[in-house]
N, C-alpha and C. Protein backbone atom coordinates (compact mmCIF):
# COMPACT_ATOMS: atom_id res chain seq x y z
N UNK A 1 20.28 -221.36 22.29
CA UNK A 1 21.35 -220.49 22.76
C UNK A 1 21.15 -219.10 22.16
N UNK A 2 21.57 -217.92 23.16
CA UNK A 2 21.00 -216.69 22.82
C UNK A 2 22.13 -216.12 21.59
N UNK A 3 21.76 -215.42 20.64
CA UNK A 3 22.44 -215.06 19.37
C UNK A 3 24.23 -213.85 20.71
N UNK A 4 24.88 -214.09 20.23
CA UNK A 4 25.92 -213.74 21.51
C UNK A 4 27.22 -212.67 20.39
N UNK A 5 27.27 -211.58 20.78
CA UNK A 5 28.16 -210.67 19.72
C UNK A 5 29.51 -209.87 20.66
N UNK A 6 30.82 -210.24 20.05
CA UNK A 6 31.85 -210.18 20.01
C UNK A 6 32.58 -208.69 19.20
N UNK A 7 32.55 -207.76 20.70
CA UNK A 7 33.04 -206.19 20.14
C UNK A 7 34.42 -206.42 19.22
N UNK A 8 34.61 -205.41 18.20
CA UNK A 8 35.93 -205.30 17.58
C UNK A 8 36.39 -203.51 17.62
N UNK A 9 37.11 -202.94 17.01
CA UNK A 9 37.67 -201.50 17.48
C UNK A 9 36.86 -200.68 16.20
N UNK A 10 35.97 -201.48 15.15
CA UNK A 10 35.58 -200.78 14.18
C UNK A 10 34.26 -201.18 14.10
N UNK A 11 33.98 -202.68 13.67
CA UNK A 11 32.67 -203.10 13.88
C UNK A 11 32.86 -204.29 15.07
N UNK A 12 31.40 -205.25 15.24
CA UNK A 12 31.49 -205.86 16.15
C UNK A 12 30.36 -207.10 15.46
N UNK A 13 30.53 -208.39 15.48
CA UNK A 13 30.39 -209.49 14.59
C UNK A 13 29.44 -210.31 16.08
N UNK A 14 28.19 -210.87 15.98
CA UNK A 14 27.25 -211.31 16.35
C UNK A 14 27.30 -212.75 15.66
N UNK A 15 26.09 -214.00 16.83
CA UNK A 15 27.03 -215.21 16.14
C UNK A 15 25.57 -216.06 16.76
N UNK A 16 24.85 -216.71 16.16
CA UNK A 16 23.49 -217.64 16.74
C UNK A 16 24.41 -219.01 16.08
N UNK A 17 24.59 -219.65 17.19
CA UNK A 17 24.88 -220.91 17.43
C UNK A 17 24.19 -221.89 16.82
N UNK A 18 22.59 -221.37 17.27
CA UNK A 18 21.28 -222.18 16.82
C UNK A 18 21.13 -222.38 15.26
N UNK A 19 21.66 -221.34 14.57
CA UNK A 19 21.55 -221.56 12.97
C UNK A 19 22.69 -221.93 12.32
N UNK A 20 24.04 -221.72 12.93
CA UNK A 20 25.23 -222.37 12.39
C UNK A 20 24.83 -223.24 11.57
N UNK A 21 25.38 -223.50 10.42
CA UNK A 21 25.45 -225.10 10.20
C UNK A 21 26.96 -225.71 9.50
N UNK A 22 27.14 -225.04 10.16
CA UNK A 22 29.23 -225.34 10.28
C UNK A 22 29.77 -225.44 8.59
N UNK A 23 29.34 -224.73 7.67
CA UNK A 23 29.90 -224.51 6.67
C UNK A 23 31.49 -224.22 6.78
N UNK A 24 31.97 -223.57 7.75
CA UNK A 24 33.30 -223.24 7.53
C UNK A 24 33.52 -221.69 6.35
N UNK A 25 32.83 -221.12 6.04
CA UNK A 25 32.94 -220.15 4.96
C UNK A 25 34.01 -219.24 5.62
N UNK A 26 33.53 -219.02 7.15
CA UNK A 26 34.36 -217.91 7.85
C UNK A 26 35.56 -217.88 8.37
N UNK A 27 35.59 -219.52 9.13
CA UNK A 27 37.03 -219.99 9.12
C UNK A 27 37.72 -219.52 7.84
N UNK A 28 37.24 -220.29 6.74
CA UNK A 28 38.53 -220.38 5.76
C UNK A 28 38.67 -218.90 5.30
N UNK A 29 37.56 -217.81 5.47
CA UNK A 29 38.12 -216.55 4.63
C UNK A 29 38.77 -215.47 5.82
N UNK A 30 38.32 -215.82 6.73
CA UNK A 30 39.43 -214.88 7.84
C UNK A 30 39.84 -215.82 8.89
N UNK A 31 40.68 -216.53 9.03
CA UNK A 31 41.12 -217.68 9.89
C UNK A 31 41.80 -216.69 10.87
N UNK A 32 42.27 -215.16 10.78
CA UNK A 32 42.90 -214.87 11.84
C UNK A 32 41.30 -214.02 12.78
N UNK A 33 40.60 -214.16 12.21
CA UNK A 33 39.08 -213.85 13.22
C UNK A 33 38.46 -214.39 13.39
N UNK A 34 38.30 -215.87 12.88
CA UNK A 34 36.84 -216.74 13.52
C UNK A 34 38.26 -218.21 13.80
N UNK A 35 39.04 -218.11 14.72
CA UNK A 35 39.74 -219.70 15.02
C UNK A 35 39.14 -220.36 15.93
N UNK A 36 38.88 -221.72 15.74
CA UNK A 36 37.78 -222.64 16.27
C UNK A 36 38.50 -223.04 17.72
N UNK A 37 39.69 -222.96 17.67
CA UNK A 37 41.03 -223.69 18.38
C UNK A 37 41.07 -222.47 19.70
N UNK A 38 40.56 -221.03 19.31
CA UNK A 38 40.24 -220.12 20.43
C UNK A 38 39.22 -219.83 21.15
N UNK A 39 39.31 -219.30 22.42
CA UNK A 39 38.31 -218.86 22.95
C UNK A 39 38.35 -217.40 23.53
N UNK A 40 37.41 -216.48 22.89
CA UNK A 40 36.45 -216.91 22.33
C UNK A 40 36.89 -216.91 20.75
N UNK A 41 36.12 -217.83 20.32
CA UNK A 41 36.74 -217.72 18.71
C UNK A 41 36.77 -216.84 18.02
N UNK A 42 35.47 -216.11 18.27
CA UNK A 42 35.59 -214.86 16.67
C UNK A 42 36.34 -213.67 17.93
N UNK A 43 37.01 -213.25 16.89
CA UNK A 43 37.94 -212.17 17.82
C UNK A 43 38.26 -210.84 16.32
N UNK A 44 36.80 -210.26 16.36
CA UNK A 44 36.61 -208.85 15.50
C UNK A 44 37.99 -208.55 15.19
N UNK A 45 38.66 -207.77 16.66
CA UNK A 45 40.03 -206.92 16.98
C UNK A 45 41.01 -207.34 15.91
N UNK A 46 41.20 -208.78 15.40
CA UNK A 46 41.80 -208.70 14.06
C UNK A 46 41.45 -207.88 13.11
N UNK A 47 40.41 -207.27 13.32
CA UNK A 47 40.10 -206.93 11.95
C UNK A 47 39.96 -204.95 12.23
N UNK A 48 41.37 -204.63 12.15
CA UNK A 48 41.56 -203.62 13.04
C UNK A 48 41.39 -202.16 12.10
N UNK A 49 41.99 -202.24 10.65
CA UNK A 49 41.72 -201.32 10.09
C UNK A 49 40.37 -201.37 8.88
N UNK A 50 40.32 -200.35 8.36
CA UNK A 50 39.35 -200.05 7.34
C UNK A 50 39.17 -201.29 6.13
N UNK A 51 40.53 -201.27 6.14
CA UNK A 51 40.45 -202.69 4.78
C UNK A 51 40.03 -204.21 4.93
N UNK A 52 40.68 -203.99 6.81
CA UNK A 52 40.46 -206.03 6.74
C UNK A 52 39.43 -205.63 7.50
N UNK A 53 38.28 -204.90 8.12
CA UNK A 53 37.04 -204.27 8.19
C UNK A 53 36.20 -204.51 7.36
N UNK A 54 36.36 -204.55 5.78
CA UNK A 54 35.44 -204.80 5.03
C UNK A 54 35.25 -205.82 4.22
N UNK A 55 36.83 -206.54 4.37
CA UNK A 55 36.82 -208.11 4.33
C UNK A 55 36.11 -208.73 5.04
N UNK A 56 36.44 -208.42 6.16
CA UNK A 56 35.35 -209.18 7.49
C UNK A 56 34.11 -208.76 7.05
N UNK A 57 33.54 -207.69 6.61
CA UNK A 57 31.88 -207.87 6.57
C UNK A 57 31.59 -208.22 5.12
N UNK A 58 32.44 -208.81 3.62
CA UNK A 58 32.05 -209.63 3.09
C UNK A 58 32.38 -211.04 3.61
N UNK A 59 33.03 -211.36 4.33
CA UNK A 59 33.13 -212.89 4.87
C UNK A 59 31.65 -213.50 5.86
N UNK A 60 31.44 -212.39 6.53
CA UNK A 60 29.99 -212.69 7.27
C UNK A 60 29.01 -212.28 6.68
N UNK A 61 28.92 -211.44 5.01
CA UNK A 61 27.72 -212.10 4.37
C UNK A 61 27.79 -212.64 3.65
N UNK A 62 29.12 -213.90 3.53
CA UNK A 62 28.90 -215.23 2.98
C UNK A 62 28.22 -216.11 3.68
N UNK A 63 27.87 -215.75 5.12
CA UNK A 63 27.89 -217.45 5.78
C UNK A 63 26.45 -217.53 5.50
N UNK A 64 26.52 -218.56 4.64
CA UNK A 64 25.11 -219.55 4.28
C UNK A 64 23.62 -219.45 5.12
N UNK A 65 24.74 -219.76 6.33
CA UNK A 65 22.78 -220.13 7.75
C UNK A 65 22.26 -218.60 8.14
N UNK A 66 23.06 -217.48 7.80
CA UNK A 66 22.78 -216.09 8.49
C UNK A 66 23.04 -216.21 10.07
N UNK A 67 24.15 -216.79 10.86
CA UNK A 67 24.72 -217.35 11.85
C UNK A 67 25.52 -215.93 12.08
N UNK A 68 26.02 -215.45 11.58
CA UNK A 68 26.75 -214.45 11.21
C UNK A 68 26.27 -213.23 11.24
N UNK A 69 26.30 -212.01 11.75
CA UNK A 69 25.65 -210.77 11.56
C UNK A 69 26.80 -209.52 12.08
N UNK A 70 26.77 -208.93 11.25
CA UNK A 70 27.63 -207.41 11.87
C UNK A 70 26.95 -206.54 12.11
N UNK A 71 27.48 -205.65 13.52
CA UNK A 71 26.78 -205.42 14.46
C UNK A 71 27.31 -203.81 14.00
N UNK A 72 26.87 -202.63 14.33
CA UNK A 72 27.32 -201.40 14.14
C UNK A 72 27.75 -201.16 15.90
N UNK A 73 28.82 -200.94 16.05
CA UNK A 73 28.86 -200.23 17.29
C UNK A 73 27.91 -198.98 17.98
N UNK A 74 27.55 -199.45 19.38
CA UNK A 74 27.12 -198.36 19.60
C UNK A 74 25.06 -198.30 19.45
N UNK A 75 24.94 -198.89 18.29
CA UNK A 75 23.56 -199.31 17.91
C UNK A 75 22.73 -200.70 18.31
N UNK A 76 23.92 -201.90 18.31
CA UNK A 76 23.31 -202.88 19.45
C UNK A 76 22.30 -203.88 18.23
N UNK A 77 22.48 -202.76 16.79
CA UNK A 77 21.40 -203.66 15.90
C UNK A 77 22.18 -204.26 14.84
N UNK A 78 21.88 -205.08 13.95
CA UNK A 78 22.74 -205.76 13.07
C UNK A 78 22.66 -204.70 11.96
N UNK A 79 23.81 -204.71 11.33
CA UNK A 79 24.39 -203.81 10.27
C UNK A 79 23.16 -203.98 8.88
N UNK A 80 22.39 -205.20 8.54
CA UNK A 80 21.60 -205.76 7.64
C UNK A 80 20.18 -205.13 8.05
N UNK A 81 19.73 -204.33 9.26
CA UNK A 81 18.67 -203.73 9.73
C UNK A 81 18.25 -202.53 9.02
């Protein structure tokens, strides 16, 4: 499955299925942006200002498999490039 990324109003959070390995790191540290119970699940747009912005991009470089990548708007490349 192709690595598939989900715009937000500040950054925008990228997601390979193929490397998941369902740790849960992201659920449990922003449950109002990655809910399993939605579709589509990760939904950036929570993460609307500057502060829960940079929560969200230490929560996606916790996730273990590198499943996870933040995307810079606009650039199309992962923020870790």
């Amino acid at each position: 499955m192709p690595r598939r990324t989900s715009a937000g109003p500040i950054i925008d959070v990228s997601f390979d299925a193929d490397l998941c390995r369902h740790a849960a790191v992201c659920v449990r540290g922003m449950p109002e942006v990655f809910d399993v119970s939605r579709r589509p699940w990760i939904d950036p747009g929570q993460a609307a200002t500057e502060d829960s912005t940079q929560a969200l991009r230490r929560v996606v470089g916790r996730c273990p498999s590198g499943a996870l990548d933040v995307v810079e708007p606009g650039t199309g490349r992962p923020a870790s490039v």
